[in-house]
N, C-alpha and C. Protein backbone atom coordinates (compact mmCIF):
# COMPACT_ATOMS: atom_id res chain seq x y z
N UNK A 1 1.53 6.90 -3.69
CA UNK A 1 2.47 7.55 -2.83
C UNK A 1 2.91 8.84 -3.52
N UNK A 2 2.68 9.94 -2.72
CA UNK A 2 3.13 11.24 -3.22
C UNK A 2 4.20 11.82 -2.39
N UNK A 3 5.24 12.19 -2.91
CA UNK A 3 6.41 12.57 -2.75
C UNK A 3 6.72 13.93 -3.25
N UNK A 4 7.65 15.11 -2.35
CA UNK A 4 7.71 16.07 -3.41
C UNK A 4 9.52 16.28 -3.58
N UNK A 5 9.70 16.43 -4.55
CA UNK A 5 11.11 15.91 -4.77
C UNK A 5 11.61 16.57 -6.03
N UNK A 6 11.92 17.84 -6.16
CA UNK A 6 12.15 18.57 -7.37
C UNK A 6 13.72 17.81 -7.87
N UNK A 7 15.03 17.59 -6.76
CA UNK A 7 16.35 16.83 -7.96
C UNK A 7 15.83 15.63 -8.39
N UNK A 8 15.43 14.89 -7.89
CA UNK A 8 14.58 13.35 -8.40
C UNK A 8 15.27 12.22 -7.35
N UNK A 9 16.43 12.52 -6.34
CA UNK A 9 17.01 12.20 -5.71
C UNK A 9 15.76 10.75 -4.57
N UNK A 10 15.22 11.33 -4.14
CA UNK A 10 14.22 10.46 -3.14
C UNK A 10 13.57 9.77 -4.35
N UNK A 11 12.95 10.18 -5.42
CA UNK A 11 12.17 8.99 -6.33
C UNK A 11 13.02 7.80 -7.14
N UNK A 12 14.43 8.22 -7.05
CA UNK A 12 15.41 7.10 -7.24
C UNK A 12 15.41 6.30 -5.99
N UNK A 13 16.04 6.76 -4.85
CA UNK A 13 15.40 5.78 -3.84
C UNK A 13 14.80 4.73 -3.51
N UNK A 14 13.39 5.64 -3.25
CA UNK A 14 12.22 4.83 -3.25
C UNK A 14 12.13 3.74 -4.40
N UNK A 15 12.18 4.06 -5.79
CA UNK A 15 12.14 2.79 -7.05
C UNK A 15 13.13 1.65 -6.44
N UNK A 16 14.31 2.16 -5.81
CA UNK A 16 15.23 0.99 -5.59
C UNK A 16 14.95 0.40 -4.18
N UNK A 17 14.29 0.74 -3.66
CA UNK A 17 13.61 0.34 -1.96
C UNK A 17 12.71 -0.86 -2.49
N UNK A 18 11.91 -0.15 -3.54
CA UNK A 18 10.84 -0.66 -3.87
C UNK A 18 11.14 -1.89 -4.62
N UNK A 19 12.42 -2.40 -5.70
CA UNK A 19 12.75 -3.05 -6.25
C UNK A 19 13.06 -3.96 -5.51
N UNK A 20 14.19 -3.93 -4.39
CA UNK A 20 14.43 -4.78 -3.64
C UNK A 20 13.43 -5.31 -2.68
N UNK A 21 12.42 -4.57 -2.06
CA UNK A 21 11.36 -4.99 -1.67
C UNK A 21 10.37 -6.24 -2.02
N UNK A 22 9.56 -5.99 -3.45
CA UNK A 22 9.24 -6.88 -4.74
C UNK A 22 9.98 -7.78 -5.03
N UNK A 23 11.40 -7.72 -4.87
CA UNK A 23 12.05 -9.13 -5.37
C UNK A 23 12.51 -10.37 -4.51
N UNK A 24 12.46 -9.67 -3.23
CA UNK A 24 12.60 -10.65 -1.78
C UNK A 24 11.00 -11.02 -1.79
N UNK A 25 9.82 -10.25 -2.08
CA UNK A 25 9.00 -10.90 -1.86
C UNK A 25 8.90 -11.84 -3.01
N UNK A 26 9.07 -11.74 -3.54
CA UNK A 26 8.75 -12.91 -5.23
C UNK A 26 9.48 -14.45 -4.91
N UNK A 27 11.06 -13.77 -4.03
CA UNK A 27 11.69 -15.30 -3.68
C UNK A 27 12.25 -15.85 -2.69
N UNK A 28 11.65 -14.89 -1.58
CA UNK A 28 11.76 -15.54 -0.09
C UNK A 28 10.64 -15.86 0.33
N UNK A 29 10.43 -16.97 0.58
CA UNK A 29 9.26 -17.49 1.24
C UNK A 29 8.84 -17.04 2.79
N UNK A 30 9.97 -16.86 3.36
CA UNK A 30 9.88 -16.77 5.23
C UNK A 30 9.64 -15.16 4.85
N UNK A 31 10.17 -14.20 4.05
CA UNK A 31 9.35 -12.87 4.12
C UNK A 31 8.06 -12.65 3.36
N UNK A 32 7.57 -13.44 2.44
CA UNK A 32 6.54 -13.54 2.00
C UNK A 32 5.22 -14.17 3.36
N UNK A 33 5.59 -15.30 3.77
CA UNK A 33 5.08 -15.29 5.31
C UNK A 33 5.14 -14.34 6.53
N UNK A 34 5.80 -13.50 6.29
CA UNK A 34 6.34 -12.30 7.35
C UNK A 34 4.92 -11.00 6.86
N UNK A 35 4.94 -10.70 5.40
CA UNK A 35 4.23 -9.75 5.30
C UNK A 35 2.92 -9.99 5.24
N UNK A 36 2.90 -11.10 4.64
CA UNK A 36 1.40 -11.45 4.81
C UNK A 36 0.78 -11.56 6.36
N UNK A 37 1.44 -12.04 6.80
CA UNK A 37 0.94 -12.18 8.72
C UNK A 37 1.04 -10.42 9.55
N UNK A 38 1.86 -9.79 8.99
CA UNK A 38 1.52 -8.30 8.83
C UNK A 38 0.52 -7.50 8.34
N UNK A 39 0.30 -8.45 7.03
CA UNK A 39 -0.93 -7.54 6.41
C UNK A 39 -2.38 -8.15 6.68
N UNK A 40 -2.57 -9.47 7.73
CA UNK A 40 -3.46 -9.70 7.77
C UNK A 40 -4.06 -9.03 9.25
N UNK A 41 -5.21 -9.17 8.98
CA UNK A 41 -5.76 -7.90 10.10
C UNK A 41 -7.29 -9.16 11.03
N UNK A 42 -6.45 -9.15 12.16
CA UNK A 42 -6.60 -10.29 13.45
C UNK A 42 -7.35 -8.98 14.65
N UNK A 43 -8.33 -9.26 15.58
CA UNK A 43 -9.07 -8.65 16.31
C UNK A 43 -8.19 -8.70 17.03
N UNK A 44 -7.90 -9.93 17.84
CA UNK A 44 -7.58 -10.21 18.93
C UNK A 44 -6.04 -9.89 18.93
N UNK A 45 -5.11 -9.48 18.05
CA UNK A 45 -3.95 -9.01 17.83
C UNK A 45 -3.76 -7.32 17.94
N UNK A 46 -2.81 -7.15 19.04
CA UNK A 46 -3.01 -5.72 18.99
C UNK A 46 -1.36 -5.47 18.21
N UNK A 47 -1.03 -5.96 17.58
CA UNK A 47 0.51 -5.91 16.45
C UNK A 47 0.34 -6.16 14.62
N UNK A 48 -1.21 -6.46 14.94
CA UNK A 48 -1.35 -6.50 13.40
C UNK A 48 -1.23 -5.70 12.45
N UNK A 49 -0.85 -4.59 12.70
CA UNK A 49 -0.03 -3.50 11.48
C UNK A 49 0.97 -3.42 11.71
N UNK A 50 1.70 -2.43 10.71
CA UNK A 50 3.10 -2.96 10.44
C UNK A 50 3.53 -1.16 10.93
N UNK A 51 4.42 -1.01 11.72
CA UNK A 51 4.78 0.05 12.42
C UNK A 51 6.03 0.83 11.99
């Protein structure tokens, strides 16, 4: 992911988006089932990406 961000303002952000992101997935199970059924890629599903 490329970002352009000369105060550093958005790459603090994003690390903390990203932290909380990674750590619900590590110990919620019902969003760990959420993204995976997002990230899996079904023909017959026209919602299988994540929008």
């Amino acid at each position: 992911m490329f970002i352009q961000d000369e105060s550093g303002v958005d790459h603090i952000w994003l690390k903390q988006k990203l932290d909380l992101f990674f750590y619900k997935l590590l110990t919620d199970t019902e969003f760990q089932e959420e993204v995976s059924s997002k990230l899996t890629y079904d023909k017959g599903r026209s919602d299988c990406f994540i929008q």
